[in-house]
Protein backbone atom coordinates (compact mmCIF):
# COMPACT_ATOMS: atom_id res chain seq x y z
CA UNK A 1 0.00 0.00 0.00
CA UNK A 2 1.34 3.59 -0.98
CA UNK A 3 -0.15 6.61 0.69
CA UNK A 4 -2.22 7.59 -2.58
CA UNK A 5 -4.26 4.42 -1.63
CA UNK A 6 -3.99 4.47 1.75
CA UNK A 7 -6.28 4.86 4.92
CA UNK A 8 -7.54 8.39 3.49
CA UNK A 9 -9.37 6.73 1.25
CA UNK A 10 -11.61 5.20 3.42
CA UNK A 11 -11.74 8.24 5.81
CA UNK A 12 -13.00 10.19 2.84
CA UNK A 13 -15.28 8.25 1.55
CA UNK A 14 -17.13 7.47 4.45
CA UNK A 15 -16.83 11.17 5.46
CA UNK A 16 -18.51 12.16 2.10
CA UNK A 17 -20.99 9.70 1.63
CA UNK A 18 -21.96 8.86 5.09
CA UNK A 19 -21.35 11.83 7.39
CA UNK A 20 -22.44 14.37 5.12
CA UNK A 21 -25.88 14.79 2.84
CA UNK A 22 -26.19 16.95 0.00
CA UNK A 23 -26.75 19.69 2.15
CA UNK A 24 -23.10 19.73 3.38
CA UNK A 25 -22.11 19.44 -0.07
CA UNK A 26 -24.35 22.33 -1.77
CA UNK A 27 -24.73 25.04 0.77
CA UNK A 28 -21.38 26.44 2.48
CA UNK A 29 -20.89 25.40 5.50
CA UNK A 30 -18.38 27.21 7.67
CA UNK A 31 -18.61 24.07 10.14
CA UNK A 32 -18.34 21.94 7.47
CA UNK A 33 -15.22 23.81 5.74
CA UNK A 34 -13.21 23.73 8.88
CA UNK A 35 -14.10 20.18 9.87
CA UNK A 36 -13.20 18.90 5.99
CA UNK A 37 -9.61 21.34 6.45
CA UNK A 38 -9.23 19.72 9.93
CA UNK A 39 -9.11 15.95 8.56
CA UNK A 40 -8.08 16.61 4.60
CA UNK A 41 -6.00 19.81 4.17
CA UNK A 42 -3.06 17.30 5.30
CA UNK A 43 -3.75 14.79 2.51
CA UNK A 44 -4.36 17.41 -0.13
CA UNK A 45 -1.13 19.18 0.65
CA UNK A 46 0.97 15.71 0.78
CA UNK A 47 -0.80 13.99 -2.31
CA UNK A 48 -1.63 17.05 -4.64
CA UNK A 49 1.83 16.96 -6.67
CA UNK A 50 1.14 13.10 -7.55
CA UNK A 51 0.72 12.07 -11.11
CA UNK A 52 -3.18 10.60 -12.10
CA UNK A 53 -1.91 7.32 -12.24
CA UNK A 54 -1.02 7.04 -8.85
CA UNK A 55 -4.57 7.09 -7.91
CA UNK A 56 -6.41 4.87 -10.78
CA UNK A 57 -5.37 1.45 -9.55
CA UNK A 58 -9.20 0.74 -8.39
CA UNK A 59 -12.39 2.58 -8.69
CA UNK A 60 -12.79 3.54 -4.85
CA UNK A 61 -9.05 5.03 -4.67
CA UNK A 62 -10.13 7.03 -7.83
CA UNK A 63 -13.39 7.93 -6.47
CA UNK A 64 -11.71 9.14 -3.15
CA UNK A 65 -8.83 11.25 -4.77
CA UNK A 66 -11.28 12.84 -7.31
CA UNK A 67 -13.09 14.06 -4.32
CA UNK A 68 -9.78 14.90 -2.51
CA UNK A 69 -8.59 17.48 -5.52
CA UNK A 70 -12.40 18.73 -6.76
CA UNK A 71 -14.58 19.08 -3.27
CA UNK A 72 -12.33 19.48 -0.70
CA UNK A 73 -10.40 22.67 -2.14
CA UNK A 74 -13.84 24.02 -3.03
CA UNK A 75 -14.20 23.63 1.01
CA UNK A 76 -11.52 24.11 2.03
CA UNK A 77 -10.04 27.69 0.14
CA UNK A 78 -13.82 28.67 -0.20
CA UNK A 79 -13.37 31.99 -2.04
CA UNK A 80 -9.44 31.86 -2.68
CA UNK A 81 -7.73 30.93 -5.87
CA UNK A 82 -6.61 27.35 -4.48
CA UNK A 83 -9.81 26.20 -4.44
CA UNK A 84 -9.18 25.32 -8.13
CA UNK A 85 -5.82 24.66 -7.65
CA UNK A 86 -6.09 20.96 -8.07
CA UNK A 87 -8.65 21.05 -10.84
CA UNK A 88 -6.63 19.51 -13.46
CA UNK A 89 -5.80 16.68 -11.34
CA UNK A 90 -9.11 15.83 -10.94
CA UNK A 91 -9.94 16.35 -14.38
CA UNK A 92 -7.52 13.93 -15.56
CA UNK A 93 -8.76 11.31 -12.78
CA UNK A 94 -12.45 11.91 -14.24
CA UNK A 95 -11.30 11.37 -17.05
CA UNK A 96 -9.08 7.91 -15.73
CA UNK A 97 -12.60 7.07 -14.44
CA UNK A 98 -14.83 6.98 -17.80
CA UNK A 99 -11.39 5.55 -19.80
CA UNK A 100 -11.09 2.22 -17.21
CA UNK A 101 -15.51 2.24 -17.46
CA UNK A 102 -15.42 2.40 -13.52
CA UNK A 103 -18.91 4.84 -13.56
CA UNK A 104 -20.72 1.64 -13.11
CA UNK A 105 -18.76 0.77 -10.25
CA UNK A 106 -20.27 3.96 -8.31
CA UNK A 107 -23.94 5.06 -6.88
CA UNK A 108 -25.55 7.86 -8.22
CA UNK A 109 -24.38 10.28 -5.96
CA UNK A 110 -20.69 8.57 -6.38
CA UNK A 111 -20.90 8.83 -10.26
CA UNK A 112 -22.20 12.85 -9.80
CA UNK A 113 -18.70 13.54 -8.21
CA UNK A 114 -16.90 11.44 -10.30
CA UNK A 115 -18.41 13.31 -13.39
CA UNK A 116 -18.08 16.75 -11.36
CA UNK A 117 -14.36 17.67 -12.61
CA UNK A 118 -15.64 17.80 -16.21
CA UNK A 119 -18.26 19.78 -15.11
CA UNK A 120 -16.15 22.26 -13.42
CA UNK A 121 -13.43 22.80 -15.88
CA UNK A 122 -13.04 25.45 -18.61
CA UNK A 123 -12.46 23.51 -21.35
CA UNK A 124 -15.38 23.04 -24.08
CA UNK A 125 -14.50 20.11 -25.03
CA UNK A 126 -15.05 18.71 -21.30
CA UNK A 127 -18.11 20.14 -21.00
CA UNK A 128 -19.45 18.29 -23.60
CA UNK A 129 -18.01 15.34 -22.68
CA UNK A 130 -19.58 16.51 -19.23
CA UNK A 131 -23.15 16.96 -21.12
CA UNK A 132 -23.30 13.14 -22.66
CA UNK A 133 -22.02 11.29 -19.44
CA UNK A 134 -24.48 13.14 -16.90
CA UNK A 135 -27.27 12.13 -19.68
CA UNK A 136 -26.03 8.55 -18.88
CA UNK A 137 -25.26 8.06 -16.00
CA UNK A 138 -26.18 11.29 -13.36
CA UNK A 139 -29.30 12.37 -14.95
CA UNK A 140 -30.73 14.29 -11.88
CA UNK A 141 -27.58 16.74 -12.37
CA UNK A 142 -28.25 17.69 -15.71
CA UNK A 143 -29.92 20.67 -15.54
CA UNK A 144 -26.30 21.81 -13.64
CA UNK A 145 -24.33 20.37 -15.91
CA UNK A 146 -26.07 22.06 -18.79
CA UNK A 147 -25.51 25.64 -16.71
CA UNK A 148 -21.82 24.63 -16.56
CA UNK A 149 -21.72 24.01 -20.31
CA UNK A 150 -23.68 27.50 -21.14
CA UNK A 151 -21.33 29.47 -19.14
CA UNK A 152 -18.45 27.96 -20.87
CA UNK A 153 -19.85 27.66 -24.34
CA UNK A 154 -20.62 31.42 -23.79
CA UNK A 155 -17.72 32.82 -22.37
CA UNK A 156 -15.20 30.17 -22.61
CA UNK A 157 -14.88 30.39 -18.33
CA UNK A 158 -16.36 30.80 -15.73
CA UNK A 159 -16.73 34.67 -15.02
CA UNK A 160 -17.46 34.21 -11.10
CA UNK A 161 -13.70 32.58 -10.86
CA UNK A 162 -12.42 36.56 -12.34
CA UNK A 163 -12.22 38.06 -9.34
CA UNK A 164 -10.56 35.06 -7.13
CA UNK A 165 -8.26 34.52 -10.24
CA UNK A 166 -6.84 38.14 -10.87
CA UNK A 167 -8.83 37.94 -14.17
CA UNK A 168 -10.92 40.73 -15.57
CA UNK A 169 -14.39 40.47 -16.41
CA UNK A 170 -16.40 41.40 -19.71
CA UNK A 171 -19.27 43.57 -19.45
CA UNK A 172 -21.27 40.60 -20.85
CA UNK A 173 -19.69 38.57 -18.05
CA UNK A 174 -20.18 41.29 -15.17
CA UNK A 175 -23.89 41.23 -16.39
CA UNK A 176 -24.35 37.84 -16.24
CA UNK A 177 -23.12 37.47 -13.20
CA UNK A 178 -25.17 40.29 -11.57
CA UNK A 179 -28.19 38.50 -13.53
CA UNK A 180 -27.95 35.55 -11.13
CA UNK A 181 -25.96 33.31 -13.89
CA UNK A 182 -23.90 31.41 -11.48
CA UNK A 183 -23.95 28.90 -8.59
C-alpha cells in the first residue's frame, strides 16, 4: 500500500458519503469547511503533486482522490484561488474514471462527483463530454451540468472565478453574473 491508496481513502469516503448529505455538499458550511480542512488539508497538501496514475489502480481510490482534488479545495479555500488549484488533477482522474468504465462501479451520488471535474473545468470540449455522461449516468444533475456548459460555451470560463483569479471580467460577463448566472 502507498499513501495515494492508503487509509484516506476510506476516511474520505465514508466522510462524504456517510457523514455528510447533500446539504453539506451544496450550501457552504463554515462548520463543514473547517471540519473537511481539519481531517483533509493534510492529505491534499501531501498527495496534490502526484501524477493521475497514482490514484487509478481501483475505482474507490479514484473515487476518493477525485473528491480529494475537486470538493475538498472548493471547502476548504472557499473563495481563494486554491480552491481550483487541483482542478486539473481531478480532471484527468475523471477522465481515468470513464477511460477504465469504472462509472458503473459507483452510486448515483458517487458517479455525480466522479463526473463533477468535467463539469467544473473550462475547457469546451469537457463540458461536452460533461453533457453526454451526466445524460447517462447522473441524470438528476443535468440541468447543472447544462448551466456549466452555457457558461463555458458562452464565455469560454467561468466569469465568477475573475475576481478570485486576478482575471478581468467582460461587461457581458459582469452582467451575467449580476443577472444571477452562477452557482
Amino acid at each position: 500500500m502507498t499513501e495515494a491508496d492508503g487509509p484516506w481513502v476510506q476516511e474520505l469516503l465514508r466522510t462524504w458519503f456517510e457523514e455528510l448529505d447533500q446539504s453539506d455538499w451544496f450550501e457552504p458550511s463554515a462548520y463543514v469547511d473547517a471540519m473537511l480542512r481539519r481531517r483533509f488539508a493534510g492529505v491534499l497538501e501531501r498527495l496534490g503533486s502526484e501524477p493521475p496514475d497514482a490514484f487509478l489502480g481501483d475505482p474507490r481510490t479514484a473515487q476518493a482522490a477525485i473528491l480529494l482534488f475537486d470538493q475538498i479545495p472548493r471547502n476548504i479555500f472557499r473563495d481563494d484561488a486554491q480552491a481550483f488549484a487541483w482542478d486539473r488533477l481531478a480532471q484527468a482522474l475523471a477522465h481515468g474514471v470513464v477511460e477504465r468504465g469504472w462509472l458503473d462501479c459507483y452510486d448515483q451520488a458517487g458517479r455525480q462527483f466522479a463526473l463533477m471535474p468535467l463539469m467544473h473545468s473550462e475547457d469546451l470540449s469537457d463540458q461536452q463530454m460533461s453533457l453526454e455522461l451526466f445524460a447517462r449516468h447522473a441524470p438528476d444533475a443535468m440541468d447543472f451540468a447544462r448551466s456549466h456548459h452555457e457558461m463555458i460555451a458562452r464565455f469560454g470560463r467561468f466569469p465568477h472565478r475573475n475576481p478570485l483569479l486576478g482575471r478581468k471580467s467582460s461587461d457581458a460577463e459582469a452582467q451575467a453574473i449580476a443577472d444571477g448566472f452562477s452557482w
